[in-house]
PDB file of N, CA and C in Angstrom:
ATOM      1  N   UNK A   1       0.849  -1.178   0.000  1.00  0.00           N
ATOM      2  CA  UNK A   1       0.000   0.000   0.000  1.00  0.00           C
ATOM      3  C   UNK A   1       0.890   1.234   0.000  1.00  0.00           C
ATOM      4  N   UNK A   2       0.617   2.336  -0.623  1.00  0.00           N
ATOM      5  CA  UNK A   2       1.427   3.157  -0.751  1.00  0.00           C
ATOM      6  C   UNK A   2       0.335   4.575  -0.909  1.00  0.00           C
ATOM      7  N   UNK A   3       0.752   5.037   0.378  1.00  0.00           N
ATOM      8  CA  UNK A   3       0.014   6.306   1.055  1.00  0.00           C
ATOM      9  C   UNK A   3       0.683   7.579   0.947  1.00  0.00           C
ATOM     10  N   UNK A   4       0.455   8.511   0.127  1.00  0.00           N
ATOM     11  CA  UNK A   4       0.997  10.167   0.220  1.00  0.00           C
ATOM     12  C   UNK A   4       0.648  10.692   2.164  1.00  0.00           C
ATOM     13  N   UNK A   5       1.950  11.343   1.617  1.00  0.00           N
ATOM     14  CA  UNK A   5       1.439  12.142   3.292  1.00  0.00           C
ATOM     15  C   UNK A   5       0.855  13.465   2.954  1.00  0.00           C
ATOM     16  N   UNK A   6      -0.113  13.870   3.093  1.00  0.00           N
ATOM     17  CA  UNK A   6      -0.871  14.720   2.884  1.00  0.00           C
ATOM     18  C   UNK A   6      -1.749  14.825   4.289  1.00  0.00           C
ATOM     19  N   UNK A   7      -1.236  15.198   5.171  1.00  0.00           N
ATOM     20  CA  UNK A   7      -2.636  15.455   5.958  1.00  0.00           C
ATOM     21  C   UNK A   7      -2.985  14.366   6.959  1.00  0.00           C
ATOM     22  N   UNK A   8      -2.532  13.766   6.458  1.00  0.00           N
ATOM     23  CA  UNK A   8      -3.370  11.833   6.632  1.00  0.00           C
ATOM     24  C   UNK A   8      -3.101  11.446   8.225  1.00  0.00           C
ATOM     25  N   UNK A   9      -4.990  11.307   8.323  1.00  0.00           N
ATOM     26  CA  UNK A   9      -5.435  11.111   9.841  1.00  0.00           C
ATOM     27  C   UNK A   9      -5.420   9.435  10.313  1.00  0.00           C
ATOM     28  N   UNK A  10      -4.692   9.069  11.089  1.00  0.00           N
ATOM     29  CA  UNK A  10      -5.076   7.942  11.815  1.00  0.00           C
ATOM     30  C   UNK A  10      -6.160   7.845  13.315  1.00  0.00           C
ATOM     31  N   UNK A  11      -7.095   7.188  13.165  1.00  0.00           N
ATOM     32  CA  UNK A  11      -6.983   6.616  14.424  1.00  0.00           C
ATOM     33  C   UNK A  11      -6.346   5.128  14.613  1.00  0.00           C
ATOM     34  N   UNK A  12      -6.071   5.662  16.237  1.00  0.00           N
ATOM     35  CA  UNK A  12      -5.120   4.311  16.949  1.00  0.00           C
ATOM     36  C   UNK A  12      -5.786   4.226  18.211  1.00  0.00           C
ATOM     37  N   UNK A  13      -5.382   2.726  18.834  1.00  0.00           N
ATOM     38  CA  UNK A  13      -5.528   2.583  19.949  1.00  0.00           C
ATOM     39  C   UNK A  13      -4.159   1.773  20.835  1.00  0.00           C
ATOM     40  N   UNK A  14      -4.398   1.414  22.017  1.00  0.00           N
ATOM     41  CA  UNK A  14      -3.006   0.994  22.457  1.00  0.00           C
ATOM     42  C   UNK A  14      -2.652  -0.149  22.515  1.00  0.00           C
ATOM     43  N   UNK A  15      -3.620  -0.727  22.036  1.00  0.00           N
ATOM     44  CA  UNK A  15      -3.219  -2.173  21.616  1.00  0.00           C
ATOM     45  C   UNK A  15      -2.947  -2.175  20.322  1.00  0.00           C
ATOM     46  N   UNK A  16      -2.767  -1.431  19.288  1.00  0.00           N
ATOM     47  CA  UNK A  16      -1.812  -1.034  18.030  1.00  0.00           C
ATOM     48  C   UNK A  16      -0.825  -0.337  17.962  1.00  0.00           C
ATOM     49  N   UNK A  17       0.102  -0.558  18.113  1.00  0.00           N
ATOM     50  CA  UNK A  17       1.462   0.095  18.239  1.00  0.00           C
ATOM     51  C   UNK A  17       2.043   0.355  16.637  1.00  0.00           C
ATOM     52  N   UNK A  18       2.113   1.762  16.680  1.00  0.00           N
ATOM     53  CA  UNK A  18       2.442   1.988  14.817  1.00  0.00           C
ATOM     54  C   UNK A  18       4.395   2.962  14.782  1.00  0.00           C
ATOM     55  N   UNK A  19       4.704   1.593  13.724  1.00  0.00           N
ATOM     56  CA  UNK A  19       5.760   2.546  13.932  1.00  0.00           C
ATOM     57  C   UNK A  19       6.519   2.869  12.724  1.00  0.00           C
ATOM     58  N   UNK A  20       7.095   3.956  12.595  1.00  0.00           N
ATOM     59  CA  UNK A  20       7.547   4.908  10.970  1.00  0.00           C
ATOM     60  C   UNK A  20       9.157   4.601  11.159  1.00  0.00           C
ATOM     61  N   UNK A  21       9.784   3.943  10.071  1.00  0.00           N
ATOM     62  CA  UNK A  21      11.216   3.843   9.367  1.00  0.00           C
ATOM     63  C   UNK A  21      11.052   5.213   8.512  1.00  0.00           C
ATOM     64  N   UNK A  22      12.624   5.151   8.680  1.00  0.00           N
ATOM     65  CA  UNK A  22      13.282   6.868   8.124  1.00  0.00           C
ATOM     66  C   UNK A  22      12.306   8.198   7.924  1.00  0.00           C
ATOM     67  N   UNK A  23      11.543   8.009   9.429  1.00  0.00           N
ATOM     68  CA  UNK A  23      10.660   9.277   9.867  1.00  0.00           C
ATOM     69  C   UNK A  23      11.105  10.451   9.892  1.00  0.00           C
ATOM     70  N   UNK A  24      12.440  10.833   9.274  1.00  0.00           N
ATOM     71  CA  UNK A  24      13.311  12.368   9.358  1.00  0.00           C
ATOM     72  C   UNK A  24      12.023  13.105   8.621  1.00  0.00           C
ATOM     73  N   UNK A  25      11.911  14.527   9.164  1.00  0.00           N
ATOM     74  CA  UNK A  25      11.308  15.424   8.981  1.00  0.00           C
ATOM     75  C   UNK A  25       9.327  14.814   8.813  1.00  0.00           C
ATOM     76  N   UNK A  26       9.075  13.914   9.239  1.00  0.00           N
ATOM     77  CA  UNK A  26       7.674  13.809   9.367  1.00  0.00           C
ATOM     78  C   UNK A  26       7.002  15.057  10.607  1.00  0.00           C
ATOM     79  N   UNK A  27       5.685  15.553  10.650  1.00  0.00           N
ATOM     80  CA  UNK A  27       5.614  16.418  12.195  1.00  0.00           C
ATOM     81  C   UNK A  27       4.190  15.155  12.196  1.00  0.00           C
ATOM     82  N   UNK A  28       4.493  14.956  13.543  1.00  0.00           N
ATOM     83  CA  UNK A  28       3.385  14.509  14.159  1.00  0.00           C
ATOM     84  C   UNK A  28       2.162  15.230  14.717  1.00  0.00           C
ATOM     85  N   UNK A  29       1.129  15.326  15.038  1.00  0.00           N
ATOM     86  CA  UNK A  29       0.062  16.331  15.462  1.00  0.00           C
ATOM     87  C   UNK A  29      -0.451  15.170  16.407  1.00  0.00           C
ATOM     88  N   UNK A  30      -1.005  15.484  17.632  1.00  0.00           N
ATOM     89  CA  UNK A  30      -2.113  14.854  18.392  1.00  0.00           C
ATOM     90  C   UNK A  30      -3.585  15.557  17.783  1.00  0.00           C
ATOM     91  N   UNK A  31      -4.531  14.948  17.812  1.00  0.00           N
ATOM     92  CA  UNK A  31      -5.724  16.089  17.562  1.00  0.00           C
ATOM     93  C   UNK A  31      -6.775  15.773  18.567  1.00  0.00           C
ATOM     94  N   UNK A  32      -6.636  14.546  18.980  1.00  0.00           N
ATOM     95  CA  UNK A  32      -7.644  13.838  20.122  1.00  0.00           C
ATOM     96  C   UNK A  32      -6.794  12.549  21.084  1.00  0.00           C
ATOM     97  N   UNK A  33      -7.210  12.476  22.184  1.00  0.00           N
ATOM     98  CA  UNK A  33      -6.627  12.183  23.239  1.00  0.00           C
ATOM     99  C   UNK A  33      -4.680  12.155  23.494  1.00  0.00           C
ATOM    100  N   UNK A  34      -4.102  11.446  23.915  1.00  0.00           N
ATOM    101  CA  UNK A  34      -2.537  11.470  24.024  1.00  0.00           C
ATOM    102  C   UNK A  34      -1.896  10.291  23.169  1.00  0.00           C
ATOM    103  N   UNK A  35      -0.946  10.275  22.798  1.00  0.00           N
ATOM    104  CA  UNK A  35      -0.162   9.380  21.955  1.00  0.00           C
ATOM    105  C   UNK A  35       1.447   9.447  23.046  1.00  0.00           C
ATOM    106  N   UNK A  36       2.029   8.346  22.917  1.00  0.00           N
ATOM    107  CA  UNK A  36       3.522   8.423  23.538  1.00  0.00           C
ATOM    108  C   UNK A  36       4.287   8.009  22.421  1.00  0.00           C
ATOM    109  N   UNK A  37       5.388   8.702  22.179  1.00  0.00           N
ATOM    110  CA  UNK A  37       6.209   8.704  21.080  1.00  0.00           C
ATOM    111  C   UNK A  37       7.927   8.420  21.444  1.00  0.00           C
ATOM    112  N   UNK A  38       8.694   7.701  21.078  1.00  0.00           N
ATOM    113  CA  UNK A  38       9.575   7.621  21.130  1.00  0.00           C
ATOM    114  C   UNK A  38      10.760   7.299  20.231  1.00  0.00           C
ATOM    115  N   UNK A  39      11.535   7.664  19.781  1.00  0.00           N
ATOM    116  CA  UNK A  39      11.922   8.064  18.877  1.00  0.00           C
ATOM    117  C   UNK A  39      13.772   7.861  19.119  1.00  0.00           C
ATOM    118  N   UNK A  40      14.134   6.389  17.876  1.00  0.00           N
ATOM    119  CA  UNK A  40      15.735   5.741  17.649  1.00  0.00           C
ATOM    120  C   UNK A  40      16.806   7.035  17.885  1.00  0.00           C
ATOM    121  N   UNK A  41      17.511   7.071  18.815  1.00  0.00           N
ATOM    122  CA  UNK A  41      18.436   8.484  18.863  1.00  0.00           C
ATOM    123  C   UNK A  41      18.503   9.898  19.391  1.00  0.00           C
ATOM    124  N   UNK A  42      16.514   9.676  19.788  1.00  0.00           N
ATOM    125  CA  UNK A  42      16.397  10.595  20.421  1.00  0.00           C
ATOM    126  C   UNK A  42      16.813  10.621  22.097  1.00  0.00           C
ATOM    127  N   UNK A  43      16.920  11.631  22.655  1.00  0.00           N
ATOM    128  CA  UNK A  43      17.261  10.904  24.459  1.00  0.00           C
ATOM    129  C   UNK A  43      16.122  10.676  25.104  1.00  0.00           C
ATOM    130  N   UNK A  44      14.618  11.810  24.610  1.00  0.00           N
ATOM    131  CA  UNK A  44      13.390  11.752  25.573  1.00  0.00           C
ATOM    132  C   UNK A  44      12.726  10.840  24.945  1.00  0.00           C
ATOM    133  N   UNK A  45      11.522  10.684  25.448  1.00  0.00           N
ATOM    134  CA  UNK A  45      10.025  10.418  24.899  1.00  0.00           C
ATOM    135  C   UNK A  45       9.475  11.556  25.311  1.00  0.00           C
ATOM    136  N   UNK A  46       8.164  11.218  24.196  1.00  0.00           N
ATOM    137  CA  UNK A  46       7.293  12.062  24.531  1.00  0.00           C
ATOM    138  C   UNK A  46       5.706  11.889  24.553  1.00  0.00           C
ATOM    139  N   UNK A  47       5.061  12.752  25.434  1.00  0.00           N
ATOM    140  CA  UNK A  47       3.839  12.184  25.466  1.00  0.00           C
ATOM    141  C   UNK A  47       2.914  13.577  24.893  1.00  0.00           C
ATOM    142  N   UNK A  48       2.383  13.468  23.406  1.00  0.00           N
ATOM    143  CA  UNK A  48       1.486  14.635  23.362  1.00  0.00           C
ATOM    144  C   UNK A  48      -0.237  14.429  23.673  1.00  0.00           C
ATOM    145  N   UNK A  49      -0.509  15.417  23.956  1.00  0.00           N
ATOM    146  CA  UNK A  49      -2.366  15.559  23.827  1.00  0.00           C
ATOM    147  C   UNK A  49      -2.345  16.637  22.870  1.00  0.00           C
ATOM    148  N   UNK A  50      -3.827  16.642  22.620  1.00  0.00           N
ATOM    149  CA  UNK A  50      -4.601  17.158  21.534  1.00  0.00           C
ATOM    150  C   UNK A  50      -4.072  18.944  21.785  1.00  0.00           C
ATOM    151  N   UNK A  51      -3.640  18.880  20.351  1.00  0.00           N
ATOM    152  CA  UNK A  51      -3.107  20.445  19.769  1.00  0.00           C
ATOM    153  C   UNK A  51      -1.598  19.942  19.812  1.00  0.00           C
ATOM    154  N   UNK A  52      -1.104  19.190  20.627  1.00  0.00           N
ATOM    155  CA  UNK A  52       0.488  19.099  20.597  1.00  0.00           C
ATOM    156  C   UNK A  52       1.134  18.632  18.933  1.00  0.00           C
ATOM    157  N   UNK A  53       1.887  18.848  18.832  1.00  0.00           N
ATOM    158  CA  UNK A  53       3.003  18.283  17.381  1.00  0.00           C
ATOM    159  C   UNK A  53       4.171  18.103  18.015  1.00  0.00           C
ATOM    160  N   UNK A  54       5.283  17.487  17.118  1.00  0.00           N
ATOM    161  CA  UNK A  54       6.045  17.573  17.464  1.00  0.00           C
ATOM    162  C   UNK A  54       6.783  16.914  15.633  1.00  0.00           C
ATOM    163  N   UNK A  55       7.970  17.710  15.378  1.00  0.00           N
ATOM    164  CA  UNK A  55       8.310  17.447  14.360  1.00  0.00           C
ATOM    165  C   UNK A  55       9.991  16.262  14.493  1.00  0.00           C
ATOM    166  N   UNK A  56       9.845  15.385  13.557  1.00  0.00           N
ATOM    167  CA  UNK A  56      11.048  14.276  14.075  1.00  0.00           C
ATOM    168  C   UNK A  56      12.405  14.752  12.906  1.00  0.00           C
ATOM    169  N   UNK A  57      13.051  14.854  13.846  1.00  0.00           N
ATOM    170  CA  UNK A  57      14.187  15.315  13.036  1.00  0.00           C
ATOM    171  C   UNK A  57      15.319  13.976  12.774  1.00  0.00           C
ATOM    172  N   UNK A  58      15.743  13.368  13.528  1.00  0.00           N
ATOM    173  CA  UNK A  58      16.329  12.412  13.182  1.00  0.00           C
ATOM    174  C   UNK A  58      15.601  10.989  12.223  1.00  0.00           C
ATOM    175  N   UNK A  59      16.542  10.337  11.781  1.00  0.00           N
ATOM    176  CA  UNK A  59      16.022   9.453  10.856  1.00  0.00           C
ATOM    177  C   UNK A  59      16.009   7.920  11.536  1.00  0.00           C
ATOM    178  N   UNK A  60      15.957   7.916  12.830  1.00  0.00           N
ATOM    179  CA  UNK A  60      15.568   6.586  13.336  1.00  0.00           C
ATOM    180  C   UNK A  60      14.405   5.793  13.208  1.00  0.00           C
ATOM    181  N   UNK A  61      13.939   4.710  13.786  1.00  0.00           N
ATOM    182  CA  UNK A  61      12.287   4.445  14.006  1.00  0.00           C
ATOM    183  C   UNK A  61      11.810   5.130  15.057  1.00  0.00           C
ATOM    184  N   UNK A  62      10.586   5.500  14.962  1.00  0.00           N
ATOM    185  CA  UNK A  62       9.803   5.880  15.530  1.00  0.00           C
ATOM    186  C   UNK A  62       8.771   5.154  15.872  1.00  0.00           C
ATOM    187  N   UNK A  63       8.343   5.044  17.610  1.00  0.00           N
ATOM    188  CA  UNK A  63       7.256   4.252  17.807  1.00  0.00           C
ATOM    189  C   UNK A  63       6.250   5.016  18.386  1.00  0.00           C
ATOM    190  N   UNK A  64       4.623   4.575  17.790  1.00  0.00           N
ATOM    191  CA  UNK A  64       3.762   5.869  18.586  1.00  0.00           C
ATOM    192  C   UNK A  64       3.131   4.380  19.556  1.00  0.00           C
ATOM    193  N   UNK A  65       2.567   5.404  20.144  1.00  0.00           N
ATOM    194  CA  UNK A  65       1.100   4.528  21.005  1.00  0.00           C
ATOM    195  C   UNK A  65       0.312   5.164  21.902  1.00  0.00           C
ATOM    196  N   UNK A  66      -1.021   4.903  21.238  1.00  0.00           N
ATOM    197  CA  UNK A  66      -2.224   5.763  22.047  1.00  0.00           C
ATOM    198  C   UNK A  66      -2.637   5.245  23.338  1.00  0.00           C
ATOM    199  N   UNK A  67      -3.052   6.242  24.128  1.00  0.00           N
ATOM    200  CA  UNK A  67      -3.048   6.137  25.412  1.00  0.00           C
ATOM    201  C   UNK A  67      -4.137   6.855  25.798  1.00  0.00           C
ATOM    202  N   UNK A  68      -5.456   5.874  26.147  1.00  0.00           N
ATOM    203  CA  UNK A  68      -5.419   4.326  25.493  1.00  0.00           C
ATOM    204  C   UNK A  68      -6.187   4.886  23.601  1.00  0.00           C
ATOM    205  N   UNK A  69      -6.585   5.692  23.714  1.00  0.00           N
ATOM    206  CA  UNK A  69      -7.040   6.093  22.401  1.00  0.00           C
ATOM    207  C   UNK A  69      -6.725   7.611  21.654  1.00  0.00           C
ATOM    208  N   UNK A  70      -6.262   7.636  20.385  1.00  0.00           N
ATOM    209  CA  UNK A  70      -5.655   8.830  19.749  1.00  0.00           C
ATOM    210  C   UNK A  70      -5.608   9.129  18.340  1.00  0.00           C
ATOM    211  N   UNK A  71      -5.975  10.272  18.256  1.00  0.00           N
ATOM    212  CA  UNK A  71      -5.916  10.374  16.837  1.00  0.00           C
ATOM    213  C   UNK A  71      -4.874  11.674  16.211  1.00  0.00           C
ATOM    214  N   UNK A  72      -4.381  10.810  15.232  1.00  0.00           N
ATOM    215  CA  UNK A  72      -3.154  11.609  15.065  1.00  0.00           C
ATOM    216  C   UNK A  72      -3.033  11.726  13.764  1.00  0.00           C
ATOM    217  N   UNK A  73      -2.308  13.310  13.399  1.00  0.00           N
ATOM    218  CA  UNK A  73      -2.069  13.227  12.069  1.00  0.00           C
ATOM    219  C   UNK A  73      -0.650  13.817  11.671  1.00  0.00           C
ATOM    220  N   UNK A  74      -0.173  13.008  10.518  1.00  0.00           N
ATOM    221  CA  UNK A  74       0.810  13.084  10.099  1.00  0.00           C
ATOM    222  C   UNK A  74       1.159  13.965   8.690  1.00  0.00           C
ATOM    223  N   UNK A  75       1.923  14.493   8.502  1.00  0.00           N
ATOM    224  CA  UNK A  75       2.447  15.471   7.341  1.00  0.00           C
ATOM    225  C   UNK A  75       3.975  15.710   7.211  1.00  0.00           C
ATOM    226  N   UNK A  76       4.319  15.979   6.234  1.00  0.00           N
ATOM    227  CA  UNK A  76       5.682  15.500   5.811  1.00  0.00           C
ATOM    228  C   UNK A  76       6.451  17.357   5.793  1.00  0.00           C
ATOM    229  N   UNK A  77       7.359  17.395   6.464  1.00  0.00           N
ATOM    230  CA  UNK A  77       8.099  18.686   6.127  1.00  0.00           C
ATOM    231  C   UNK A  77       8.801  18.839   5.138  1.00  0.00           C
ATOM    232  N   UNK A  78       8.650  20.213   4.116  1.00  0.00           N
ATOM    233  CA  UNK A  78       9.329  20.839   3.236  1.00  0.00           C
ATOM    234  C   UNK A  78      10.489  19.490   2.474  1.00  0.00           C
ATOM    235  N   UNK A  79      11.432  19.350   3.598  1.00  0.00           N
ATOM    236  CA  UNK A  79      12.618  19.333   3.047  1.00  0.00           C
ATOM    237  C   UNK A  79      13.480  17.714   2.799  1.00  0.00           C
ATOM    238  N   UNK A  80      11.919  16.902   2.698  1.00  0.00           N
ATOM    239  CA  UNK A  80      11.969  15.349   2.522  1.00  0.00           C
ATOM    240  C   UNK A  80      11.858  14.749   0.587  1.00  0.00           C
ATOM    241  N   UNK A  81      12.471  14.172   0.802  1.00  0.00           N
ATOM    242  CA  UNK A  81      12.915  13.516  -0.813  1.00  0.00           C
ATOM    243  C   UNK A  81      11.855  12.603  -1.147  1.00  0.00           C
ATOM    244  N   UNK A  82      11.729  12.235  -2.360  1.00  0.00           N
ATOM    245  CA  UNK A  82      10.440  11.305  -2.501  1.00  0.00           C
ATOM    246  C   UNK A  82      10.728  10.242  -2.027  1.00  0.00           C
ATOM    247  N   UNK A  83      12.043   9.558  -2.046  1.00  0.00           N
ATOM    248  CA  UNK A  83      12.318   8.096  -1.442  1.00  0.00           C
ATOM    249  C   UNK A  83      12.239   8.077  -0.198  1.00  0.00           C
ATOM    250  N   UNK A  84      12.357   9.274   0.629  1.00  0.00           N
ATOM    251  CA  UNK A  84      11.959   9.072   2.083  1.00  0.00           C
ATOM    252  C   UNK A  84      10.545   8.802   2.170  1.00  0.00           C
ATOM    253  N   UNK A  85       9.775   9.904   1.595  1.00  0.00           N
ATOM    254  CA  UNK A  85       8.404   9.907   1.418  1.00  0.00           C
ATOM    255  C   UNK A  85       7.737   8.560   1.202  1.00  0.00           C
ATOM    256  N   UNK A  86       8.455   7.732   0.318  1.00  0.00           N
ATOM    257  CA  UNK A  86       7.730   6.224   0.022  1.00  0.00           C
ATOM    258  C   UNK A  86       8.477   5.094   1.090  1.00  0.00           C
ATOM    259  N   UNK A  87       8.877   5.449   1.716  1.00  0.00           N
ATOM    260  CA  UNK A  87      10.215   4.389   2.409  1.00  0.00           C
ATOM    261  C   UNK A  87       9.121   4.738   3.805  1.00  0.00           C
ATOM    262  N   UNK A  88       8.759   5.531   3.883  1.00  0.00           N
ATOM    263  CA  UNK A  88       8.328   6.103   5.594  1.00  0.00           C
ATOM    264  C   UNK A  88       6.956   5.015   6.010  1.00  0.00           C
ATOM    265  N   UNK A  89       6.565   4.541   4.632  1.00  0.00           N
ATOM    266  CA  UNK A  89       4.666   3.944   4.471  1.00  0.00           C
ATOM    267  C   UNK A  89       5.089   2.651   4.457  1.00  0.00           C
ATOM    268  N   UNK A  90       6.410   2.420   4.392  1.00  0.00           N
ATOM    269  CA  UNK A  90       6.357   0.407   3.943  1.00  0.00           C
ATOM    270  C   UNK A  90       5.460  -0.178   5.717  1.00  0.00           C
ATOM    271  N   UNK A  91       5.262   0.776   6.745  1.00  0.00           N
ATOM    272  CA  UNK A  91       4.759   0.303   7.477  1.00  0.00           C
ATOM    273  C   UNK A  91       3.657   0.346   7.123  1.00  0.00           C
ATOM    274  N   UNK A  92       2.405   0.984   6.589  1.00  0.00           N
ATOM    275  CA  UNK A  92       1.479   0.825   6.524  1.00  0.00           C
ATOM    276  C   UNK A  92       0.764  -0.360   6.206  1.00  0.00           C
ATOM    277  N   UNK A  93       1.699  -1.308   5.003  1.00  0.00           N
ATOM    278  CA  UNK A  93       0.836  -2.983   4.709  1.00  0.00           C
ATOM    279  C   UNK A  93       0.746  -3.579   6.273  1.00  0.00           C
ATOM    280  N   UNK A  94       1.397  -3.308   7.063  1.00  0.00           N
ATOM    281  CA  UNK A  94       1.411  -4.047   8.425  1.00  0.00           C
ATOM    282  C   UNK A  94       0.239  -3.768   9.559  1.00  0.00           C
ATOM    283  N   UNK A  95      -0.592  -2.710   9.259  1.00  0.00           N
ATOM    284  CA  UNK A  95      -1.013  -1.746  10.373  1.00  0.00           C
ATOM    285  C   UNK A  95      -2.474  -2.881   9.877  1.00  0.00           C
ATOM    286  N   UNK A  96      -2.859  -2.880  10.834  1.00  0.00           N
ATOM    287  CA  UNK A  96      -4.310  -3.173  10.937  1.00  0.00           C
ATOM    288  C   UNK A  96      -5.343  -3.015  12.010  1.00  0.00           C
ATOM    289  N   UNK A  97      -6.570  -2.411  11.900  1.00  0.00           N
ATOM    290  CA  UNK A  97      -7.949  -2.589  13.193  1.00  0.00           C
ATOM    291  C   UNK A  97      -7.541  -0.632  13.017  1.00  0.00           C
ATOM    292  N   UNK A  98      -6.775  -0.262  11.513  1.00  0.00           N
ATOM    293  CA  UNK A  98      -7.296   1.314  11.979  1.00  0.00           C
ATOM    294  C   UNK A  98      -8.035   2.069  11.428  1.00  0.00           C
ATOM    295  N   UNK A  99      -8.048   2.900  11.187  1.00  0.00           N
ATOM    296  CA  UNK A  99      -9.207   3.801  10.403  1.00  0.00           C
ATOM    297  C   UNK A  99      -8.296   4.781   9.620  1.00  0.00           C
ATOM    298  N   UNK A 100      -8.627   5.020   8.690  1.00  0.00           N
ATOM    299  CA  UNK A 100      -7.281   5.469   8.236  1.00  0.00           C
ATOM    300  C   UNK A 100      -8.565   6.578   6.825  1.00  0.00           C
ATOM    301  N   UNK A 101      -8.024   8.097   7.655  1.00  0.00           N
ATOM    302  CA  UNK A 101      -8.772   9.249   6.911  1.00  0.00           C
ATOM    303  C   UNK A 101      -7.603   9.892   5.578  1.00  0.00           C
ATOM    304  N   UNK A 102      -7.942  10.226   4.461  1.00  0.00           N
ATOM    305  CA  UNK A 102      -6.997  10.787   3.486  1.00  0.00           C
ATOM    306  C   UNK A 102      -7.669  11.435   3.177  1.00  0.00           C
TER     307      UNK A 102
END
């Protein structure tokens, strides 16, 4: 499956754990309840609620997980190449039980 980042809303819950390869420059958004994020290289985690973002600068994996339910949306910054852009979704054939808005 091969998903543009445009905008594109997930819901999750915490018994789905979703996680993005070579996530450099993706921004994350919370829009409804909290998500915990943690992120290959980074030193923190993080936990956002609704209105929070947070943009990933390094190119590690990234793991989200809603807590216990979240909806989150993803969009790609400026300064990402198309092969990142298609490399970032090979998780998506894996994801399943989500709802997935474009």
């Amino acid at each position: 499956m091969r998903i543009e980042l445009r905008n594109t809303i997930f819901k999750i819950a915490d018994e789905n754990k979703v996680s993005l390869s070579n996530a450099h420059n993706v921004q994350i958004k919370c829009l409804e309840g909290r998500v915990w994020l943690t992120v290959d290289g980074m030193n923190d985690d993080y936990v956002l609620t609704a209105g929070e973002q947070i943009q990933i600068k390094g190119n590690g994996l990234a793991l989200l997980q809603a807590l216990p339910l979240a909806t989150i949306q993803l969009s790609q910054c400026k300064s990402v190449s198309k092969y990142q852009s298609q490399t970032l979704f090979d998780w998506a054939c894996a994801l399943f039980n989500h709802q997935i808005v474009v």
